[in-house]
Protein backbone atom coordinates (compact mmCIF):
# COMPACT_ATOMS: atom_id res chain seq x y z
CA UNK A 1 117.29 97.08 105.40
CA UNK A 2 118.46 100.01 106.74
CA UNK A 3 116.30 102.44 108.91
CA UNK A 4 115.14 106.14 108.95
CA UNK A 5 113.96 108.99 111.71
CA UNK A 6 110.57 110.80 110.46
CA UNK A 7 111.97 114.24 110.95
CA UNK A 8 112.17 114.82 114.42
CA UNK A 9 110.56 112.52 115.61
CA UNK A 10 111.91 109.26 117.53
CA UNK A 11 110.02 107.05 114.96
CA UNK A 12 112.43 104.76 113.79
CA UNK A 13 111.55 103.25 110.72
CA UNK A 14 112.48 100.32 107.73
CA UNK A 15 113.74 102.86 104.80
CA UNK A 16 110.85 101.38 102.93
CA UNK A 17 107.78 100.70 104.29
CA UNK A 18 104.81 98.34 102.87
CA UNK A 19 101.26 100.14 102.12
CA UNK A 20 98.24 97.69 102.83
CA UNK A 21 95.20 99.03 100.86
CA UNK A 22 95.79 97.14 97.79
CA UNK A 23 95.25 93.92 99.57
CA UNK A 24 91.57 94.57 100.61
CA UNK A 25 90.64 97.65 98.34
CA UNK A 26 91.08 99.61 95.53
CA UNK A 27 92.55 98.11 92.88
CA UNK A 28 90.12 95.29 92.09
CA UNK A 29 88.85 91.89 93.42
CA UNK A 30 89.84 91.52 97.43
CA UNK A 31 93.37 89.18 97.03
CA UNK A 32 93.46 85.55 99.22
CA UNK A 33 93.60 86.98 103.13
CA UNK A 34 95.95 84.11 104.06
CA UNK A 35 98.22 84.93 100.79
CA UNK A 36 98.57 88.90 101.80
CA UNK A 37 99.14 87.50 105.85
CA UNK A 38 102.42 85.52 104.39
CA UNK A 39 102.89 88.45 102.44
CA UNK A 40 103.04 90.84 105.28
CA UNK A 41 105.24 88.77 107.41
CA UNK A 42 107.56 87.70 104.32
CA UNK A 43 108.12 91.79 104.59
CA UNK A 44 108.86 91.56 108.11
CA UNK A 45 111.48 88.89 107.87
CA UNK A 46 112.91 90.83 105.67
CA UNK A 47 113.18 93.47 108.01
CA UNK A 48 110.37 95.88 106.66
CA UNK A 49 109.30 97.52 109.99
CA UNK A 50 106.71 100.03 108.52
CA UNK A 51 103.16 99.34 107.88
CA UNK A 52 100.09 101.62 106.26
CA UNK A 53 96.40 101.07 106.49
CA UNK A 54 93.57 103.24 107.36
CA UNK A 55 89.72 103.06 109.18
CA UNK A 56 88.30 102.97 105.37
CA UNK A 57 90.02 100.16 103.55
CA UNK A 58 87.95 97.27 103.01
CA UNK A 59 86.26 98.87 105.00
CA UNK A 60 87.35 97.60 108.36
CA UNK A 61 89.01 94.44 106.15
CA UNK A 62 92.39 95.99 106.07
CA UNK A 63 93.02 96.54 109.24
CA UNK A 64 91.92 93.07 110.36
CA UNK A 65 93.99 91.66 107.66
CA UNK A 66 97.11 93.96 109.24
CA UNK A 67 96.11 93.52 112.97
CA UNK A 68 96.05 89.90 112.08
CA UNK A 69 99.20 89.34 110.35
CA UNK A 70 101.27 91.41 112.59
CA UNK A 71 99.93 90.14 115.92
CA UNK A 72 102.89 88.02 116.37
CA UNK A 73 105.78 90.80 115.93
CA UNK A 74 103.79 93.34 117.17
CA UNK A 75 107.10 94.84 119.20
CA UNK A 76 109.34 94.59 116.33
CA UNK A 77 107.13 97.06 113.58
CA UNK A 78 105.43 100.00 113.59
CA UNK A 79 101.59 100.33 112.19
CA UNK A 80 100.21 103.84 111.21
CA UNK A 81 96.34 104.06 110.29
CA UNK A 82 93.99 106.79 109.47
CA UNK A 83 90.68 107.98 110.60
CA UNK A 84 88.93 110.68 108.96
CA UNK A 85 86.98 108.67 106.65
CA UNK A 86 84.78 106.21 106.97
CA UNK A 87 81.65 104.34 105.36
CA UNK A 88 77.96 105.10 106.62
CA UNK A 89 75.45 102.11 106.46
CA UNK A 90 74.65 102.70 102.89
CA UNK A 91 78.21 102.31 101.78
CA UNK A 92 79.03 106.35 101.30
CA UNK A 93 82.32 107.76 102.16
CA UNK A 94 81.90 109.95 104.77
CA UNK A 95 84.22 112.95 106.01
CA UNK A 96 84.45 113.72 109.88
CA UNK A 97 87.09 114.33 112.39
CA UNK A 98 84.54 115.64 114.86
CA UNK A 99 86.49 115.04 118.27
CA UNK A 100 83.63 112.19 118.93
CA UNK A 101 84.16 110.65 115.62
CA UNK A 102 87.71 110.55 116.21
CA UNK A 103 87.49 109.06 119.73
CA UNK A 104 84.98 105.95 118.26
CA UNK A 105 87.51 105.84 115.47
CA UNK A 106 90.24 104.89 117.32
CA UNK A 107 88.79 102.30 119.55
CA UNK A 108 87.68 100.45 116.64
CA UNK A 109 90.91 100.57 115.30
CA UNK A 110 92.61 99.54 118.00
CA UNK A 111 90.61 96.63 118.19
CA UNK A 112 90.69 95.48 115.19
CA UNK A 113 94.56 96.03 114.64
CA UNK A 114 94.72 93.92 117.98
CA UNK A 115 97.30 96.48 119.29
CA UNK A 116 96.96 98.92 122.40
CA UNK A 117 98.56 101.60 121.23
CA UNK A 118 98.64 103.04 118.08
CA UNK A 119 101.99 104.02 116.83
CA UNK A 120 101.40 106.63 114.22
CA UNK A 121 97.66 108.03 113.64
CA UNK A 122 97.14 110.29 110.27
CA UNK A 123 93.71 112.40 109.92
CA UNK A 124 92.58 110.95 106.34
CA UNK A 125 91.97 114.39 104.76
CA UNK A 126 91.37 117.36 106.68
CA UNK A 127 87.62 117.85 107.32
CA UNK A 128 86.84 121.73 106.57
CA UNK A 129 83.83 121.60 109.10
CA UNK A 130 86.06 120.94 112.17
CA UNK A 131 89.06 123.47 112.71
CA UNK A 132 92.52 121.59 112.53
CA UNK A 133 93.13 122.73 116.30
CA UNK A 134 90.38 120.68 117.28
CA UNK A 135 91.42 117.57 115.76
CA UNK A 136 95.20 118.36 117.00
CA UNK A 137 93.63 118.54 120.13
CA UNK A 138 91.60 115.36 120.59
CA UNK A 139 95.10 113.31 118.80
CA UNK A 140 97.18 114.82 121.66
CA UNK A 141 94.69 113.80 124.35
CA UNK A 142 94.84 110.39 123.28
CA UNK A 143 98.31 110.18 122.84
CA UNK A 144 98.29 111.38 126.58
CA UNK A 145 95.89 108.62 127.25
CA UNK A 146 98.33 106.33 125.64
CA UNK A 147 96.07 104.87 122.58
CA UNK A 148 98.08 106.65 119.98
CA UNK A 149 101.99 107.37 120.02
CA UNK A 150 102.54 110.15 117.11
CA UNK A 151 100.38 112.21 114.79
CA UNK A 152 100.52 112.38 111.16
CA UNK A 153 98.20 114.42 108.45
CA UNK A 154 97.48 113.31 105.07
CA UNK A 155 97.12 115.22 101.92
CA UNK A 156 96.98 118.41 104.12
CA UNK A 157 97.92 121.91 102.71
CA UNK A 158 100.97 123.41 104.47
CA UNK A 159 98.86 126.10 106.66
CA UNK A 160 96.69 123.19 107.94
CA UNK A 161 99.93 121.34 108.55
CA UNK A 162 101.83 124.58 110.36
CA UNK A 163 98.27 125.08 112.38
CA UNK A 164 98.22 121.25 113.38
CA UNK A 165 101.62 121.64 114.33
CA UNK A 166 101.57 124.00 116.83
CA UNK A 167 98.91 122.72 118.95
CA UNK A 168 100.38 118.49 118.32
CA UNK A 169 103.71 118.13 116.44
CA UNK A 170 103.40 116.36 113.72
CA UNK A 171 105.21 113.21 113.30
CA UNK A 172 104.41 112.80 109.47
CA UNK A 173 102.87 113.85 106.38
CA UNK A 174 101.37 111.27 103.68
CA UNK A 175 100.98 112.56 100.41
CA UNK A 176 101.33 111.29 96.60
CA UNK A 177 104.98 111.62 95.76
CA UNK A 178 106.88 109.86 92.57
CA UNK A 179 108.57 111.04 89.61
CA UNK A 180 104.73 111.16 88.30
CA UNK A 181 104.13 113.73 90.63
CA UNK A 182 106.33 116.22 92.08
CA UNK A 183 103.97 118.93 93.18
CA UNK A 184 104.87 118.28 96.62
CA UNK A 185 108.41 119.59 95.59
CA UNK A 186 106.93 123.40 95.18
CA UNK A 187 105.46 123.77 99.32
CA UNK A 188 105.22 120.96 100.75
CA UNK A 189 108.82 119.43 101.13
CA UNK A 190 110.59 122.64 102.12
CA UNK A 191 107.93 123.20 104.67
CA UNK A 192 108.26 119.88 106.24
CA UNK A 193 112.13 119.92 106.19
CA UNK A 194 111.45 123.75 108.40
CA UNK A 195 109.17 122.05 111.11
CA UNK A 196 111.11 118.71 110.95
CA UNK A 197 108.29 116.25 109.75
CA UNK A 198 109.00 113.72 107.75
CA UNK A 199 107.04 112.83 104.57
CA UNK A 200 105.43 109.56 103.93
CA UNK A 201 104.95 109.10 99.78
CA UNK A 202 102.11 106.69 98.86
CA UNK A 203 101.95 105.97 95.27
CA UNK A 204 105.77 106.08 94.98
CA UNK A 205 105.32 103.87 91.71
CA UNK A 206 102.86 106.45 90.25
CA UNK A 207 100.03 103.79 91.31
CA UNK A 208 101.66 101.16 89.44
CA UNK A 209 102.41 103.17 86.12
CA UNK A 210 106.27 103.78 86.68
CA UNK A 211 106.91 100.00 86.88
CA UNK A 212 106.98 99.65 83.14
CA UNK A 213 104.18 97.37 82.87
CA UNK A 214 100.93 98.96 82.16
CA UNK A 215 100.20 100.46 78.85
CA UNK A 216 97.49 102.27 76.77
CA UNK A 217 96.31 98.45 76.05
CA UNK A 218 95.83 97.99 80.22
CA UNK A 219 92.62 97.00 81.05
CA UNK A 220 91.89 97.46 84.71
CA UNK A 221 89.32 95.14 86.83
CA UNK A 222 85.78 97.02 87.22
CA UNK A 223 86.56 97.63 91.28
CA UNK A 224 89.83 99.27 90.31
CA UNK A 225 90.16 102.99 91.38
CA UNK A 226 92.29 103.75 88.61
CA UNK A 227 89.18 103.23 85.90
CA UNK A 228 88.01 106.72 87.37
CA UNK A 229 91.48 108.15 87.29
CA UNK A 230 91.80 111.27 84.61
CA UNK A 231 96.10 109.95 84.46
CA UNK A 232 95.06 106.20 83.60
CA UNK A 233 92.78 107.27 80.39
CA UNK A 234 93.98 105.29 77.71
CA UNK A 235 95.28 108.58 75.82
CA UNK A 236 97.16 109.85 78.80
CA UNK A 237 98.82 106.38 79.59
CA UNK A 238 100.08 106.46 75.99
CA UNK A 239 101.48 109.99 76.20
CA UNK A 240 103.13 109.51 80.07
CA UNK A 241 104.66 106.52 78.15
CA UNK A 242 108.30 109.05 77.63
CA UNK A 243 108.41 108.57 81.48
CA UNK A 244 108.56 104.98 81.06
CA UNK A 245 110.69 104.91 78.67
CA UNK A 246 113.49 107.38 80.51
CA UNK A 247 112.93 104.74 83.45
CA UNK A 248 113.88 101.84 81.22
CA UNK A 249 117.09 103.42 80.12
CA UNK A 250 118.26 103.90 83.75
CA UNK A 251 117.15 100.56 84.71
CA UNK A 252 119.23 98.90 81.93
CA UNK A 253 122.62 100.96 82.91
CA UNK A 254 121.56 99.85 86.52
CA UNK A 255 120.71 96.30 85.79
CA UNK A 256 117.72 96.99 87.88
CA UNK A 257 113.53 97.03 87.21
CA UNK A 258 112.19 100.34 86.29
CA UNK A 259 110.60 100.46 90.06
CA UNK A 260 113.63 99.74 91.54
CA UNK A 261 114.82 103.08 89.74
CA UNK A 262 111.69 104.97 90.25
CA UNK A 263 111.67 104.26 94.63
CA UNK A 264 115.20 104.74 94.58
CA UNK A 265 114.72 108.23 93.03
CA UNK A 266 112.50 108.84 95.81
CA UNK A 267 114.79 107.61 98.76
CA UNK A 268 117.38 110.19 97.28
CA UNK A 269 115.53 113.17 97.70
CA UNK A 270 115.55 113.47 101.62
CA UNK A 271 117.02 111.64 104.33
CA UNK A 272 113.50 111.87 106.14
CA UNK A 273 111.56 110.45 102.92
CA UNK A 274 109.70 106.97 103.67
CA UNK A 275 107.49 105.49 101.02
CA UNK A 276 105.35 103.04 101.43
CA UNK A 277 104.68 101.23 98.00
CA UNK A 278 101.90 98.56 98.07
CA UNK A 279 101.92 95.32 96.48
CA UNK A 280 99.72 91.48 96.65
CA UNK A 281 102.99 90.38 95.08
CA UNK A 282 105.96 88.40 96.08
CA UNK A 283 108.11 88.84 93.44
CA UNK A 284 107.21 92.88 93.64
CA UNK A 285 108.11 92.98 97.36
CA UNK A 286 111.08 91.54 96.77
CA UNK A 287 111.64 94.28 94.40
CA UNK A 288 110.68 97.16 96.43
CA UNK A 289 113.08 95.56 98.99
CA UNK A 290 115.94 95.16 97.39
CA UNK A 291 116.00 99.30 96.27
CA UNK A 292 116.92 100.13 99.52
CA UNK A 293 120.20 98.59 98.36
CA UNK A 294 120.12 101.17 95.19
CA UNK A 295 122.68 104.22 95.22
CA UNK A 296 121.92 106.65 92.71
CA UNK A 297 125.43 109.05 92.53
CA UNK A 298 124.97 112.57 92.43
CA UNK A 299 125.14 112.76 88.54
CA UNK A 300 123.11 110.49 88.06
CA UNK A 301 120.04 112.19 89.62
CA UNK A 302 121.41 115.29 87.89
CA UNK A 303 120.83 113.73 84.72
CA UNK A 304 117.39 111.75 85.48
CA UNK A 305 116.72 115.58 86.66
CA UNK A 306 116.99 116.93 83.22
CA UNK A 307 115.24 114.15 81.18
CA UNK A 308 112.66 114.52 83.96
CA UNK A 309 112.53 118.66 83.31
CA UNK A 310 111.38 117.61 79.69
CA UNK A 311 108.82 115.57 79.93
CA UNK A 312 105.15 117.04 80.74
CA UNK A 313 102.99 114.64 82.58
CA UNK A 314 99.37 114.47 81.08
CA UNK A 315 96.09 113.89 83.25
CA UNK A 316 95.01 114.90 86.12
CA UNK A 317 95.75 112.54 89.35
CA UNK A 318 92.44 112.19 90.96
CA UNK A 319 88.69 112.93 89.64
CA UNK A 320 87.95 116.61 91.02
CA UNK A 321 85.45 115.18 93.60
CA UNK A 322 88.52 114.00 95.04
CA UNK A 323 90.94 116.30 94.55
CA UNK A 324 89.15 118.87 96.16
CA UNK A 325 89.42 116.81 99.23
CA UNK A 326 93.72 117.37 98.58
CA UNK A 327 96.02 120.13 99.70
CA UNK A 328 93.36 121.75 102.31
């Protein structure tokens, strides 16, 4: 596995990293906690050196799983969580990055992540009641109190970003980025190649959609977040299916799995690009593992480029409760 800088940054990190929430939340029933703990460290022997979680996963579950898992390579990977968001006692999803929410965030965090420092801390979504200067602010005072290493945003708008940036450079931005959705394209990516940030794509597989095997006949567990998902309606999984089928051709001249084609398309697009695909899957990691190995030429992403420039994705990605929370 070959490594990548997160723009200009000294964060070294495994070309592909491994996102967490999966394992404890979000896409159905909570998977085996000592199956995803063999998971996590089959990743690490095979040199995967990033890992993603965040405050609100499980909640609290996720990062014990990851804390737990990674306890015994701690040196040898980097772990990047998220605070922002969090549950109240009735179970609601709560925004605040008050600098007093922040500071209790971390700490429990830290402690459940077993670690003492935290190598790369992202504000969940940016909290429109608290100016971006103030959470910039309180991240740089910790990282000068040695609890957190770099800062990362995610799902910011580039104005919160360039604001944020000027008071704490940012290491890294996390946003939604896959041949599913390429909005980030438009603002976002040039933006972050001028401050030199690199960009952290979750969903890389379009949330499981671009590997080819989920169809308008997919029925989805009742915890999983894609049942509320506009994109995963029965009627727009049949009509995305022209994506799918585009990836299949390339796969078969490749003699690779659709995903394989979809994260290497990804990879290609900027030298500072890390995704972070998630998976409760062997077989899948080994997958996602093995496209680092994947060189698309340069006319061959010319032509993926122009089937791609045909097709119209339909549905949108997120409910609008949730989008609004996007791109602030």
């Amino acid at each position: 596995m070959q490594t990548r800088t997160l723009g200009n940054s000294n964060l070294d990190v495994s070309t592909i990293g491994l996102g967490c929430m999966g394992m404890s939340y979000g896409y159905g029933p909570t998977a085996d906690e000592q199956e995803m703990v063999d998971l996590i460290r089959t990743a690490v022997d095979h040199d995967v050196t990033f890992f993603d979680t965040a405050e609100v996963y499980g909640p609290h579950a996720n990062e014990e799983l990851v804390g737990k898992a990674l306890a015994p390579v701690r040196d040898e990977v980097v772990i990047a969580t998220k605070f922002g968001i969090y549950h109240d006692d009735e179970g609601n999803q709560v925004l605040n990055s008050r600098p007093e929410r922040i500071r209790k965030s971390v700490e429990g965090s830290l402690e459940r992540l077993q670690v003492d420092t935290i190598d790369l801390y992202y504000q969940h979504r940016v909290d429109p009641d608290v100016p971006i200067e103030d959470v910039a602010g309180t991240v740089q005072d910790l990282i000068e109190e040695g609890k957190v290493r770099h800062f990362g945003l995610s799902e910011a708008g580039v104005e919160t970003i360039r604001k944020a940036h000027a008071v704490q450079p940012v290491t890294a931005v996390q946003s939604e980025y896959s041949m599913r959705w390429r909005r980030p394209e438009e603002k976002l990516i040039p933006t972050l190649e001028e401050l030199g940030i690199g960009l952290v794509p979750f969903s890389p597989l379009g949330k499981g959609f671009l590997t080819g095997e989920i169809d308008e006949n997919t029925e989805f567990a009742d915890k999983d977040f894609r049942t509320i998902v506009p994109r995963f309606a029965p009627e727009a999984r049949k009509a995305n299916q022209d994506l799918v089928e585009l990836l299949g051709e390339i796969a078969d001249e490749k003699n690779a799995p659709p995903a394989q084609i979809a994260l290497a398309w990804v990879i290609a697009q900027k030298p500072w690009i890390v995704p972070i695909p998630g998976t409760t899957k062997r077989s899948h990691l080994q997958d996602n593992i093995e496209t680092a190995e994947i060189d698309l030429s340069p006319g061959e992403l010319q032509t993926i480029e122009r089937a791609l420039s045909k097709i119209e994705i339909q549905g949108a990605r997120y409910p609008d409760e949730l989008e609004e929370r996007t791109g602030r």
